[in-house]
PDB file of N, CA and C in Angstrom:
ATOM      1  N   UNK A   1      -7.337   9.625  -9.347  1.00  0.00           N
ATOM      2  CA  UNK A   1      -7.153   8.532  -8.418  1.00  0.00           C
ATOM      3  C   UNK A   1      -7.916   8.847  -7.144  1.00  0.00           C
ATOM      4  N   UNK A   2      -8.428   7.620  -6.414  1.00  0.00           N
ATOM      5  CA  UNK A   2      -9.600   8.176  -5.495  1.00  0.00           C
ATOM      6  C   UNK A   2      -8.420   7.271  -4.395  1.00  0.00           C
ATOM      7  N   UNK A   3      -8.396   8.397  -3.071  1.00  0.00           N
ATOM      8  CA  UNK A   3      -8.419   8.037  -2.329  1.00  0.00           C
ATOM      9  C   UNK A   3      -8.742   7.870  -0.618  1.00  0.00           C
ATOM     10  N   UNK A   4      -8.921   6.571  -0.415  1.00  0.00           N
ATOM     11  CA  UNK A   4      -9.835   6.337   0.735  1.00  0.00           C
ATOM     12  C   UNK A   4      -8.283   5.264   2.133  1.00  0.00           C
ATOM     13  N   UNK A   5      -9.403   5.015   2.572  1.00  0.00           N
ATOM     14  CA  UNK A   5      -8.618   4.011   3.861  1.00  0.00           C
ATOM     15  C   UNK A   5      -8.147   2.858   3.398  1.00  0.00           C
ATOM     16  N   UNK A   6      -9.397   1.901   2.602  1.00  0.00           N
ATOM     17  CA  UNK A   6      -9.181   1.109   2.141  1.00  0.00           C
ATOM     18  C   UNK A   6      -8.497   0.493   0.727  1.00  0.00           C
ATOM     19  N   UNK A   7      -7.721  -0.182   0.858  1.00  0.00           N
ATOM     20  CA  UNK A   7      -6.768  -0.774  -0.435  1.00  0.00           C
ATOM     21  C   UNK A   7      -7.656  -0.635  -2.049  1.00  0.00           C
ATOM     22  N   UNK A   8      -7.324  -0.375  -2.767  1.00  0.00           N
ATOM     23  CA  UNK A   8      -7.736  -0.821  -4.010  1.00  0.00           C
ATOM     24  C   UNK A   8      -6.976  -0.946  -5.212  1.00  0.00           C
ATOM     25  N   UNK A   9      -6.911  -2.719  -4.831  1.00  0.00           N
ATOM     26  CA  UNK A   9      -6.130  -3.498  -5.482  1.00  0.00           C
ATOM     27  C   UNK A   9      -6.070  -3.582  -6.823  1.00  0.00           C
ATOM     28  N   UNK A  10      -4.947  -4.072  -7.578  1.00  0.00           N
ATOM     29  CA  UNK A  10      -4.995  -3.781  -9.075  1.00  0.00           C
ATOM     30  C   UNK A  10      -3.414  -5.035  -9.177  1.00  0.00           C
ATOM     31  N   UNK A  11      -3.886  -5.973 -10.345  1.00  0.00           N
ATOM     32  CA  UNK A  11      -2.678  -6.496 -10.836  1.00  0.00           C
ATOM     33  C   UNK A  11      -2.396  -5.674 -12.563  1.00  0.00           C
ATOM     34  N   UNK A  12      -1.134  -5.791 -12.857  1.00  0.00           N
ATOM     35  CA  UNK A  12      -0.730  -5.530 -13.816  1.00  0.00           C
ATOM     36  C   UNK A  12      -1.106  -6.299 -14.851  1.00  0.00           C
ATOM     37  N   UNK A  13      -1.616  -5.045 -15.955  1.00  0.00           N
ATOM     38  CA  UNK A  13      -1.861  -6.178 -17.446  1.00  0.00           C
ATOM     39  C   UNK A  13      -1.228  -6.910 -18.167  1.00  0.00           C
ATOM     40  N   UNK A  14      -0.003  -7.083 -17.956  1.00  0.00           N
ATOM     41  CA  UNK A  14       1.165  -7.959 -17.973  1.00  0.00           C
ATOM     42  C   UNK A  14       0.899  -9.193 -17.334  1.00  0.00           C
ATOM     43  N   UNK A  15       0.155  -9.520 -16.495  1.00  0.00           N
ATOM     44  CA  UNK A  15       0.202 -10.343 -15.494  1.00  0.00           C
ATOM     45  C   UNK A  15      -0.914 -11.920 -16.176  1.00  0.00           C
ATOM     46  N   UNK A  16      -0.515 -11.999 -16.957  1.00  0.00           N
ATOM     47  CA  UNK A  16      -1.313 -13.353 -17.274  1.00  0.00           C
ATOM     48  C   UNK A  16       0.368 -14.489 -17.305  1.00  0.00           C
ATOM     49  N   UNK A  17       0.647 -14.660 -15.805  1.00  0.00           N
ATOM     50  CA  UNK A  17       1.687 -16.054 -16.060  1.00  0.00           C
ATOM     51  C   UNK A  17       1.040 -16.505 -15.071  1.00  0.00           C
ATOM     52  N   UNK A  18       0.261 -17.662 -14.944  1.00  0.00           N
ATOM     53  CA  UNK A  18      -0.543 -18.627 -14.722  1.00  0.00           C
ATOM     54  C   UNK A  18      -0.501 -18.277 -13.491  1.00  0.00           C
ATOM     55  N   UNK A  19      -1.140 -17.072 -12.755  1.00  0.00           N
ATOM     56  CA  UNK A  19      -1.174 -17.136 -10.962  1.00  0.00           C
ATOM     57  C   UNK A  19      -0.273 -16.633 -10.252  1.00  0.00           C
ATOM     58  N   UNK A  20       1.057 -16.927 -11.020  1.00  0.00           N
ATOM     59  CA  UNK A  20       2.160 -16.250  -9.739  1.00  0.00           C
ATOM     60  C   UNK A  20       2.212 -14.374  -9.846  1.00  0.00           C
ATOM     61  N   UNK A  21       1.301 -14.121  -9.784  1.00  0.00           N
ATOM     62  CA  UNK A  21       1.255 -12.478  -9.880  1.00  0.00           C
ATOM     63  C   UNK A  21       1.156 -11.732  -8.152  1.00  0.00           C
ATOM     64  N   UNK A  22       1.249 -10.179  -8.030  1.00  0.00           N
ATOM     65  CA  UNK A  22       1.252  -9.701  -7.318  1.00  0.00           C
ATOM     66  C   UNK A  22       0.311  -8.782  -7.541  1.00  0.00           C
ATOM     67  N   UNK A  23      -0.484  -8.129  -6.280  1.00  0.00           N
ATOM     68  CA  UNK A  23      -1.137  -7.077  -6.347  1.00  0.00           C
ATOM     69  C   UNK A  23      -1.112  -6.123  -5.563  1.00  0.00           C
ATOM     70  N   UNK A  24      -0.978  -4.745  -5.930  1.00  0.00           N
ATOM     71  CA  UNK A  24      -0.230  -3.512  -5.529  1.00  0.00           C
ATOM     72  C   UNK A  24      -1.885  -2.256  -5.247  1.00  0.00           C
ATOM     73  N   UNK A  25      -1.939  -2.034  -4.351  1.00  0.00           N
ATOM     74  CA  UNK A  25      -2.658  -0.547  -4.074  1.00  0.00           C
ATOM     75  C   UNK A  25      -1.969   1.008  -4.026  1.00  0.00           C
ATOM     76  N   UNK A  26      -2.156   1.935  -4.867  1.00  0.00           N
ATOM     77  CA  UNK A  26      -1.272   2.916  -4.880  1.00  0.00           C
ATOM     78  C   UNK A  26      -2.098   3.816  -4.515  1.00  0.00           C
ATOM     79  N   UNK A  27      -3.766   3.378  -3.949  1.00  0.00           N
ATOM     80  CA  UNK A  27      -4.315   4.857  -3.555  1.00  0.00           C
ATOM     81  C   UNK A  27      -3.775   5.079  -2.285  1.00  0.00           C
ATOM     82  N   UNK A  28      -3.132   4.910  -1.421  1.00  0.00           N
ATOM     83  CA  UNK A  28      -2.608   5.177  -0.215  1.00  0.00           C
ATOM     84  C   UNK A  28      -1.798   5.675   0.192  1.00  0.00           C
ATOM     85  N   UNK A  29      -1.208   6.243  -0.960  1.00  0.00           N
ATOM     86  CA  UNK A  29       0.402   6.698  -1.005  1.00  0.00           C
ATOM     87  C   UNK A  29      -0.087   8.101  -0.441  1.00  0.00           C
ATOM     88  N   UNK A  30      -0.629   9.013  -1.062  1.00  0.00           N
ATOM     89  CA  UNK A  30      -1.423  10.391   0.153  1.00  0.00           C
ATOM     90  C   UNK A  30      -2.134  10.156   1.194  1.00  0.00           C
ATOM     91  N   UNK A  31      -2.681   9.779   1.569  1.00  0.00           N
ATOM     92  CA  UNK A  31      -2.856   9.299   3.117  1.00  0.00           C
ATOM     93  C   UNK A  31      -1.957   8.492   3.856  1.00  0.00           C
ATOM     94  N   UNK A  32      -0.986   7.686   3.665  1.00  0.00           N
ATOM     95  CA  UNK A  32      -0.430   7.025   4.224  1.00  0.00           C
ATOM     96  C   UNK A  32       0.715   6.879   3.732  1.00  0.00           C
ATOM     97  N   UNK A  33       0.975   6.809   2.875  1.00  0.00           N
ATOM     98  CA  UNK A  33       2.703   7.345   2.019  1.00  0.00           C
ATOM     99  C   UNK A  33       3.216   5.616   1.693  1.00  0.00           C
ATOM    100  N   UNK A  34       2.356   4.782   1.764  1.00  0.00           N
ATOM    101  CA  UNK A  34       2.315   3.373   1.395  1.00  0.00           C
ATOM    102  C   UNK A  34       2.029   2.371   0.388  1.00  0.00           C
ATOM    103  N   UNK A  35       2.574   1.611  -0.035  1.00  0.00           N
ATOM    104  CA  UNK A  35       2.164   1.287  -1.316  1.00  0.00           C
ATOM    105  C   UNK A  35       2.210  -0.833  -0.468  1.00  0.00           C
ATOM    106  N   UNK A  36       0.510  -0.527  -0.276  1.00  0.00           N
ATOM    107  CA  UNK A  36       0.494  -2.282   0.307  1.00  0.00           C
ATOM    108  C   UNK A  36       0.863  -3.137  -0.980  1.00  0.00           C
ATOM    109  N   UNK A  37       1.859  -4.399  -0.995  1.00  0.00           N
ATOM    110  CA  UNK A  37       1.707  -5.537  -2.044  1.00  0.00           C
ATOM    111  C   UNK A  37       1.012  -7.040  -1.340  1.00  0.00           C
ATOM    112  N   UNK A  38       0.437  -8.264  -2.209  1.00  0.00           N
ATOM    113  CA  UNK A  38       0.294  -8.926  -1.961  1.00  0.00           C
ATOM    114  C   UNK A  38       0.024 -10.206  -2.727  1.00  0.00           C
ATOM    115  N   UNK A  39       0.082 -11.069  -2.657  1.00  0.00           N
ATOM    116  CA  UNK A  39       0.647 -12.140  -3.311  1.00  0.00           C
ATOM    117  C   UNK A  39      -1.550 -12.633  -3.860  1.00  0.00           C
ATOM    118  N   UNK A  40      -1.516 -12.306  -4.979  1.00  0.00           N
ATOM    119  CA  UNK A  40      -2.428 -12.379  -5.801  1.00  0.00           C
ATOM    120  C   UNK A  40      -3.615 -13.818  -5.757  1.00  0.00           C
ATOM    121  N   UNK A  41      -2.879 -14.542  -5.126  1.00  0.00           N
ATOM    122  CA  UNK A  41      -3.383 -16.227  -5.173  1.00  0.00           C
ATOM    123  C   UNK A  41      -3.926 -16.093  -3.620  1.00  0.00           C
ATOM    124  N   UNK A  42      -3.333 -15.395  -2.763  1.00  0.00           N
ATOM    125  CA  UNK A  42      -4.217 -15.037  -1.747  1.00  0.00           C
ATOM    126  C   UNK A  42      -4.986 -13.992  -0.923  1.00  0.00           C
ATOM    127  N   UNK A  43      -5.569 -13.837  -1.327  1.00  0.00           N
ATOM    128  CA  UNK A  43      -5.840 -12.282  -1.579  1.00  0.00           C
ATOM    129  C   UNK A  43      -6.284 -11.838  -0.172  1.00  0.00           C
ATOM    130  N   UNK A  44      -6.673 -12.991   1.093  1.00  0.00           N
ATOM    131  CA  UNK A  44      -6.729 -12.763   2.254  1.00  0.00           C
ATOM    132  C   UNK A  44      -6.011 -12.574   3.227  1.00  0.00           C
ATOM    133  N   UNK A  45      -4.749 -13.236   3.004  1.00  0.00           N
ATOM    134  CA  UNK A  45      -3.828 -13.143   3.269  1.00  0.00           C
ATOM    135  C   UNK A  45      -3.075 -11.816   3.262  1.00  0.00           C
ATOM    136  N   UNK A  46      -1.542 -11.978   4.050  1.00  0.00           N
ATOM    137  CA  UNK A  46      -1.021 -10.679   4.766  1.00  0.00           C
ATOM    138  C   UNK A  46      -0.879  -9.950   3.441  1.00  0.00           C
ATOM    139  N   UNK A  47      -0.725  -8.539   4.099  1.00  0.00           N
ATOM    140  CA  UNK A  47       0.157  -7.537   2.930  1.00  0.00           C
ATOM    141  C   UNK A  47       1.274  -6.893   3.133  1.00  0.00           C
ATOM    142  N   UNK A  48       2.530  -6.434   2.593  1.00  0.00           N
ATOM    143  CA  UNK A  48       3.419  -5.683   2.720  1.00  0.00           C
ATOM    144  C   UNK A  48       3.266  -4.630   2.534  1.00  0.00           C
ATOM    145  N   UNK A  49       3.612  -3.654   3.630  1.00  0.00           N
ATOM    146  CA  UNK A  49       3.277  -2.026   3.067  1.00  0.00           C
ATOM    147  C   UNK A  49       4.796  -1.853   2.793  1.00  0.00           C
ATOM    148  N   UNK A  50       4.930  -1.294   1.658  1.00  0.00           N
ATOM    149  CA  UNK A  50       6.554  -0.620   1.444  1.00  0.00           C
ATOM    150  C   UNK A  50       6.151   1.266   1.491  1.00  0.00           C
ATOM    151  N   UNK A  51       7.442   2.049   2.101  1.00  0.00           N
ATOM    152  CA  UNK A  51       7.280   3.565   1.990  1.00  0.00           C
ATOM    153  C   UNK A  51       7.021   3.713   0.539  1.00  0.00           C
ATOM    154  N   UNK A  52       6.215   4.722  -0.112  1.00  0.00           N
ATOM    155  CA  UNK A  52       6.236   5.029  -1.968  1.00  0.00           C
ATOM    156  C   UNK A  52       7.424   5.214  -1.947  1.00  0.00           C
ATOM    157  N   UNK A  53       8.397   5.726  -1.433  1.00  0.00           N
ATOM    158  CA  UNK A  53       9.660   6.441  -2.297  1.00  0.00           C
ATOM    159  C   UNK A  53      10.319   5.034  -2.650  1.00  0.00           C
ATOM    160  N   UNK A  54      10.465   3.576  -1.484  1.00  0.00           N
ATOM    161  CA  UNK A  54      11.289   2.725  -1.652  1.00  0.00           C
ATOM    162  C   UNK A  54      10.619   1.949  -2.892  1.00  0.00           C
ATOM    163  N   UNK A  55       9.499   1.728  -3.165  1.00  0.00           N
ATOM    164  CA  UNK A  55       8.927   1.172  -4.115  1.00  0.00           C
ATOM    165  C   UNK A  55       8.663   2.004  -5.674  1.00  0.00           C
ATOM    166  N   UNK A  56       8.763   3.043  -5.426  1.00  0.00           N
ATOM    167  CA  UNK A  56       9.334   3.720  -6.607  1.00  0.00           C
ATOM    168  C   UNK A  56      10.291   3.369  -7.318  1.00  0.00           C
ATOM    169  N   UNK A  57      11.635   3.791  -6.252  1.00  0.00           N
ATOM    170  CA  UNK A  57      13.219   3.083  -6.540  1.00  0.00           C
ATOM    171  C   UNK A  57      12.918   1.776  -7.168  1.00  0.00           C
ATOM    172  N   UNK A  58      12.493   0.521  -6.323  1.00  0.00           N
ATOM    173  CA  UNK A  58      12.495  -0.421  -6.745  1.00  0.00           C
ATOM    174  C   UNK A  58      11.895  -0.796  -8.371  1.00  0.00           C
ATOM    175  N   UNK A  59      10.639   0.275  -8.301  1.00  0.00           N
ATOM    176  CA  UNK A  59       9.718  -0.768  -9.898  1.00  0.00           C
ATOM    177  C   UNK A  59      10.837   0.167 -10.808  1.00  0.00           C
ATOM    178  N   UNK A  60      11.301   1.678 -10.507  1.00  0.00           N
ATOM    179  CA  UNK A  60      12.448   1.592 -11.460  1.00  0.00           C
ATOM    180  C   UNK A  60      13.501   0.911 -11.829  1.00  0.00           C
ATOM    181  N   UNK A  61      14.094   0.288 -10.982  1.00  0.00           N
ATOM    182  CA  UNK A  61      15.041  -0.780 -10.813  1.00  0.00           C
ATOM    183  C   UNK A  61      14.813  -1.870 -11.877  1.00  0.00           C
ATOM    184  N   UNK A  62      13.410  -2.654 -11.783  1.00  0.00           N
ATOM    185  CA  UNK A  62      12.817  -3.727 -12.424  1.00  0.00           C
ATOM    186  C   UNK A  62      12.995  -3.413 -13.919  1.00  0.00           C
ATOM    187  N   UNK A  63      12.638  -1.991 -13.950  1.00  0.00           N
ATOM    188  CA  UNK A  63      12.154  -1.514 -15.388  1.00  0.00           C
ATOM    189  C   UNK A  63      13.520  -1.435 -16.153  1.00  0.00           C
ATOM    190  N   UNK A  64      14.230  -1.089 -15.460  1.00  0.00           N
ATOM    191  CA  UNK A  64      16.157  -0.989 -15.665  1.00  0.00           C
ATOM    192  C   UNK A  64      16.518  -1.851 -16.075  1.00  0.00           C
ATOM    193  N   UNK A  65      16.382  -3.570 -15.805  1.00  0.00           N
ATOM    194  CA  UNK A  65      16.790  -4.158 -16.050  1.00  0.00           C
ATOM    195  C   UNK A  65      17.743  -4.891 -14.544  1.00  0.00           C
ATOM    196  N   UNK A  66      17.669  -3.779 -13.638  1.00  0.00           N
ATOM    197  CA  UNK A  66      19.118  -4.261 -12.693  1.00  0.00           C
ATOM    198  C   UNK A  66      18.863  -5.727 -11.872  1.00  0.00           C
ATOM    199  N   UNK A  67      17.579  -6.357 -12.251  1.00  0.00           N
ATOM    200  CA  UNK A  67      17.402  -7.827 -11.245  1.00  0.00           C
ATOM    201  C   UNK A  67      17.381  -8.884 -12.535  1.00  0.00           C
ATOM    202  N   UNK A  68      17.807  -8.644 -13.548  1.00  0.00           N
ATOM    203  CA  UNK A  68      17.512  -9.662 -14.631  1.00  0.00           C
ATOM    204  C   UNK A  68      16.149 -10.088 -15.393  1.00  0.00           C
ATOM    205  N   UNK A  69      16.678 -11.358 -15.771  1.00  0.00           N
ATOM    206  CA  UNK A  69      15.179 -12.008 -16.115  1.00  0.00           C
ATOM    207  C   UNK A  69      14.564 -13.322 -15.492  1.00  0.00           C
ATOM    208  N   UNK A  70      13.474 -13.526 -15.897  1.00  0.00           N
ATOM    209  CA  UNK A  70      13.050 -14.954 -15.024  1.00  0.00           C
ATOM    210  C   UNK A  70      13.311 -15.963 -16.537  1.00  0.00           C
TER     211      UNK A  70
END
């Protein structure tokens, strides 16, 4: 994994439901301990940085099952 200053974005290969996807940068997590998200349809638009540890917790969470289904 290369990492620099700048984001490098990646959606999940899962992600073919017509647009409503998210996109996550994880090279930042050693330099900056951050994991930016952002809403895929706008890619200029803002980003959320979450700490790695809380977004860890969380995609385990997802993977768990503990938020349901859509």
């Amino acid at each position: 994994m290369t990492t620099t200053d700048s984001p490098h974005w990646f959606k999940s290969s899962y992600s073919d439901n017509g647009g409503a996807c998210i996109e996550v940068a994880v090279n930042l997590v050693a330099t900056r301990g951050t994991v930016p998200v952002r809403d895929s349809k706008s890619t200029e638009g803002p980003a959320l940085a979450f700490r790695a540890d809380s977004f860890t917790s969380f995609v385990g969470e997802v993977k768990g099952g503990r938020f349901g289904s859509i």
